[in-house]
Protein backbone atom coordinates (compact mmCIF):
# COMPACT_ATOMS: atom_id res chain seq x y z
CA UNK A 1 149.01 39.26 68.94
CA UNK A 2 148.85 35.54 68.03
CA UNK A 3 147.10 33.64 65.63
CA UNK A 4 143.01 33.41 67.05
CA UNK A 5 143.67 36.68 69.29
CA UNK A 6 140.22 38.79 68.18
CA UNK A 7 136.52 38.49 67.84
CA UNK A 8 134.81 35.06 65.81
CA UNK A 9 131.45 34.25 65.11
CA UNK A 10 131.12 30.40 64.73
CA UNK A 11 128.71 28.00 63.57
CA UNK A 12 128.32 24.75 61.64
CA UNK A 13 130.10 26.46 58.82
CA UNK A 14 133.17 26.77 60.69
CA UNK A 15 133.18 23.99 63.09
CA UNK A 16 131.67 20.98 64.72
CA UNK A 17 129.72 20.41 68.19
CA UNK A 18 128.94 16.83 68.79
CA UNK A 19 127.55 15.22 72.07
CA UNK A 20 128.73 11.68 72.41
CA UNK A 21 126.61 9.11 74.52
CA UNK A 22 127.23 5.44 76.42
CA UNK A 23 125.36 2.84 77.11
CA UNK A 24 125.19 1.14 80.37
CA UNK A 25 122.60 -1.62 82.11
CA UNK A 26 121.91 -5.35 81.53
CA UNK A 27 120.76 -4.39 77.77
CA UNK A 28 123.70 -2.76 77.03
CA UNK A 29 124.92 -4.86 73.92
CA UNK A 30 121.77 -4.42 72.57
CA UNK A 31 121.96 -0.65 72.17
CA UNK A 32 124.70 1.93 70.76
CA UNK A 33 126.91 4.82 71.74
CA UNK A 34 126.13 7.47 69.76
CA UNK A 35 127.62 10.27 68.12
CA UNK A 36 124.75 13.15 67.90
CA UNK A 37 125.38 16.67 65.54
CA UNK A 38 124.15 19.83 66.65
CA UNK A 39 123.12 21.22 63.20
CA UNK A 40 122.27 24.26 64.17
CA UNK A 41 124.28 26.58 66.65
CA UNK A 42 126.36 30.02 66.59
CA UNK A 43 129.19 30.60 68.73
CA UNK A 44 130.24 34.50 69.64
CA UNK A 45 134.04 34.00 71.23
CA UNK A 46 136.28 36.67 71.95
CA UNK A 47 140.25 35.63 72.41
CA UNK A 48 142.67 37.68 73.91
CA UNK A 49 145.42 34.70 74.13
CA UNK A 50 148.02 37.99 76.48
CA UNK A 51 144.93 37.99 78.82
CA UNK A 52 143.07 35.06 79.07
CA UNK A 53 140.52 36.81 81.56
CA UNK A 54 139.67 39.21 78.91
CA UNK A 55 138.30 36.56 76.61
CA UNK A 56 134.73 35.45 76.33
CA UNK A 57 132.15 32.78 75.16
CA UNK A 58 129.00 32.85 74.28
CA UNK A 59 127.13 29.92 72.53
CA UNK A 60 123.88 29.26 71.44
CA UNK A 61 121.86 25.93 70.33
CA UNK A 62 118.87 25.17 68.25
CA UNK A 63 117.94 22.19 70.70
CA UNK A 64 115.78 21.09 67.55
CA UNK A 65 118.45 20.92 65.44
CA UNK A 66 120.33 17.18 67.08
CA UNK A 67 121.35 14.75 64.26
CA UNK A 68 122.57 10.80 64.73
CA UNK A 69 125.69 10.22 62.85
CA UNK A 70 126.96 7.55 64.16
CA UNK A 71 125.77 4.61 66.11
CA UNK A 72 129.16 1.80 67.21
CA UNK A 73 128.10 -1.45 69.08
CA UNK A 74 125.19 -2.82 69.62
CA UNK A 75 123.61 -6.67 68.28
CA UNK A 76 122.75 -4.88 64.58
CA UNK A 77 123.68 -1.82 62.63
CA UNK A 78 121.81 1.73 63.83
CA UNK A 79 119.13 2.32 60.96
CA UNK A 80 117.95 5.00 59.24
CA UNK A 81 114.54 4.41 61.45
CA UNK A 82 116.19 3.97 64.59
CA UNK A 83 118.05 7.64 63.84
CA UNK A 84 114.75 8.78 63.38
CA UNK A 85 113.19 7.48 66.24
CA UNK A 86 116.11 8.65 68.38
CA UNK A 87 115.59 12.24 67.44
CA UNK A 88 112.06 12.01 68.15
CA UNK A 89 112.79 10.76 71.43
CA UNK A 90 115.78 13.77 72.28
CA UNK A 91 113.28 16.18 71.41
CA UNK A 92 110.02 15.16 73.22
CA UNK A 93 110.94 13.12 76.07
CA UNK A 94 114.74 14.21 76.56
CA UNK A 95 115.08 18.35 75.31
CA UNK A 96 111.30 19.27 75.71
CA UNK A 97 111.84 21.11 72.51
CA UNK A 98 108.30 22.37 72.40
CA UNK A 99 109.02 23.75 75.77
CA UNK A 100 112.81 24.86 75.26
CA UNK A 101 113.72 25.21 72.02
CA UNK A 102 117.01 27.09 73.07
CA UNK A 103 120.28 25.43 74.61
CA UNK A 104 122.87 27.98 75.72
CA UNK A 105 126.33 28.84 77.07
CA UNK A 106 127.86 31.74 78.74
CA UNK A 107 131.24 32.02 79.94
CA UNK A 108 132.29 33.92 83.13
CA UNK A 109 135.81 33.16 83.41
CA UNK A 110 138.10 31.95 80.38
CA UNK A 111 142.04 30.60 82.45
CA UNK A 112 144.92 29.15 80.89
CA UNK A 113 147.30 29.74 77.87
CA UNK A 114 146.11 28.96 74.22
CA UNK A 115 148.04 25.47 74.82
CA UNK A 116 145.43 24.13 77.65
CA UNK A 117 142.35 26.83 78.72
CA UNK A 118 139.42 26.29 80.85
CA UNK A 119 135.99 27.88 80.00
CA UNK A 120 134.09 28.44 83.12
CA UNK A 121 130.63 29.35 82.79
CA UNK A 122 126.84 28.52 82.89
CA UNK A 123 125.23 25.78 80.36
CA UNK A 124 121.44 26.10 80.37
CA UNK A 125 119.08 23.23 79.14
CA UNK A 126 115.35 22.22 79.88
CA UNK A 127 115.57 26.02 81.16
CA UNK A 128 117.93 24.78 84.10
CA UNK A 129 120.95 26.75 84.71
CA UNK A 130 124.16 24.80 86.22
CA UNK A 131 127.78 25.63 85.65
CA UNK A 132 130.27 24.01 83.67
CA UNK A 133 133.72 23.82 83.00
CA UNK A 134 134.80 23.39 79.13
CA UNK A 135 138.95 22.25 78.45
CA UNK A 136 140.03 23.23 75.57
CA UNK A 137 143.38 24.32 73.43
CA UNK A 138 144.03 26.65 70.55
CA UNK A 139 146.70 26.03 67.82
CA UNK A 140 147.42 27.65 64.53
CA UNK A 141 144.00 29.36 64.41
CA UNK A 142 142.15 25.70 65.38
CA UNK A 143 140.11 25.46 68.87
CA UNK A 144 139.25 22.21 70.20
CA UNK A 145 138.07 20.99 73.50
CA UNK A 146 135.31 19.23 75.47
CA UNK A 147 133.08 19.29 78.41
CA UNK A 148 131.34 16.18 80.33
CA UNK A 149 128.13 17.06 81.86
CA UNK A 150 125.81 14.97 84.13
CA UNK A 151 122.15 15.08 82.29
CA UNK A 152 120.31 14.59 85.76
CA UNK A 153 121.77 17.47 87.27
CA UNK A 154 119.62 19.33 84.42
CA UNK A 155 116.79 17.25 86.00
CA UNK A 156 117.18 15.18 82.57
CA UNK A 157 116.75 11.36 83.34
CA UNK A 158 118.56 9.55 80.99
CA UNK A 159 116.89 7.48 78.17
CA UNK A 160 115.64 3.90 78.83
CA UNK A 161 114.82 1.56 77.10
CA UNK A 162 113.83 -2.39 77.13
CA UNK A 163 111.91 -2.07 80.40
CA UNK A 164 115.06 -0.60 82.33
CA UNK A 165 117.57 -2.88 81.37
CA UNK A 166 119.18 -1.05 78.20
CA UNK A 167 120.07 2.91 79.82
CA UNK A 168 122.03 6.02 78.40
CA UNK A 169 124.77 6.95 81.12
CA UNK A 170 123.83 9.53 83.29
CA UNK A 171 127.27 10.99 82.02
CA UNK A 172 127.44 12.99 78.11
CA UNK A 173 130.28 14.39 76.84
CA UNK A 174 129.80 17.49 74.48
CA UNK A 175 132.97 18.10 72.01
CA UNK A 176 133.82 21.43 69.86
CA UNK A 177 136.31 21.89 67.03
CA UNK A 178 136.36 25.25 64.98
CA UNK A 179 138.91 27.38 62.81
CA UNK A 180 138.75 30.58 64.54
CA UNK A 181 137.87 33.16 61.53
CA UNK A 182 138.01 36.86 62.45
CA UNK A 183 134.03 38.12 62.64
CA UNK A 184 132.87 42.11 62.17
């Protein structure tokens, strides 16, 4: 049996899930990339590191729950009003919170060794179900990995901003880190 083999329930209080986003258009200097926190999520993973086929994910997201932490580039410093009006923005005119306050994953088919894995499964947001493919790696009880999804095959359009010329990239790349620790 090696070290993560077993059932874990994750959340914030055992790891991180972070969606990073780029900026591309005319306006581009003008905006940031950001680095957005899902607050608010709980993981249900099942490892069996001898049989990779055996193992399992299931994660689910309080769509609501989207923090900026960071904001890099851009002609002046991200402000604590501009985090505020990007969270407004993710949940009415990007997430539909109202209307889907639930973001979910759930695996089908786990491949690899604990060194390099792939996560294949079904990633539902906006109620829109499209599969994905997560990389990741386990070492010394520590799973890490990422996915990069393509919002408008969600049927999300990116955000715009300055009449067109300042755009999000269609492209957003979700990241995971967690200590695996041995649920009931």
């Amino acid at each position: 049996m090696s070290v993560g083999d077993g059932r874990h329930e994750l959340g914030p209080g055992s790891g991180r899930l972070q969606i990073k986003t780029t900026r591309t258009g005319l306006g581009a200097r003008a905006g940031h990339d950001l680095t957005i926190e899902v607050t608010r999520w709980r993981a249900d993973v099942s490892v069996d590191a001898a049989q990779p086929s055996a193992s399992s994910v299931s994660i689910d997201i309080d769509a609501d729950s989207f923090e900026v932490r960071e904001g890099t580039g851009g002609i002046k410093p991200l402000t604590d009003s501009d985090r505020a009006q990007i969270k407004t923005t993710i949940r009415q005119k990007v997430l539909h919170t109202d209307r889907h306050p639930d973001i979910t994953f759930r695996s089908k088919r786990v491949d690899g060794t604990p060194e390099s894995f792939t996560v294949d499964g079904d990633l539902t947001i906006t109620g829109v179900s499209q599969p994905v493919t997560l990389h990741g790696r386990l070492a010394d009880g520590h799973v890490q990995g990422s996915v990069t999804i393509v919002q408008s095959r969600w049927g999300i359009r990116p955000y715009t901003g300055f009449l067109g010329a300042l755009k999000l990239s269609d492209e957003v790349t979700i990241e995971f880190s967690a200590n695996l620790v041995a649920g009931a």
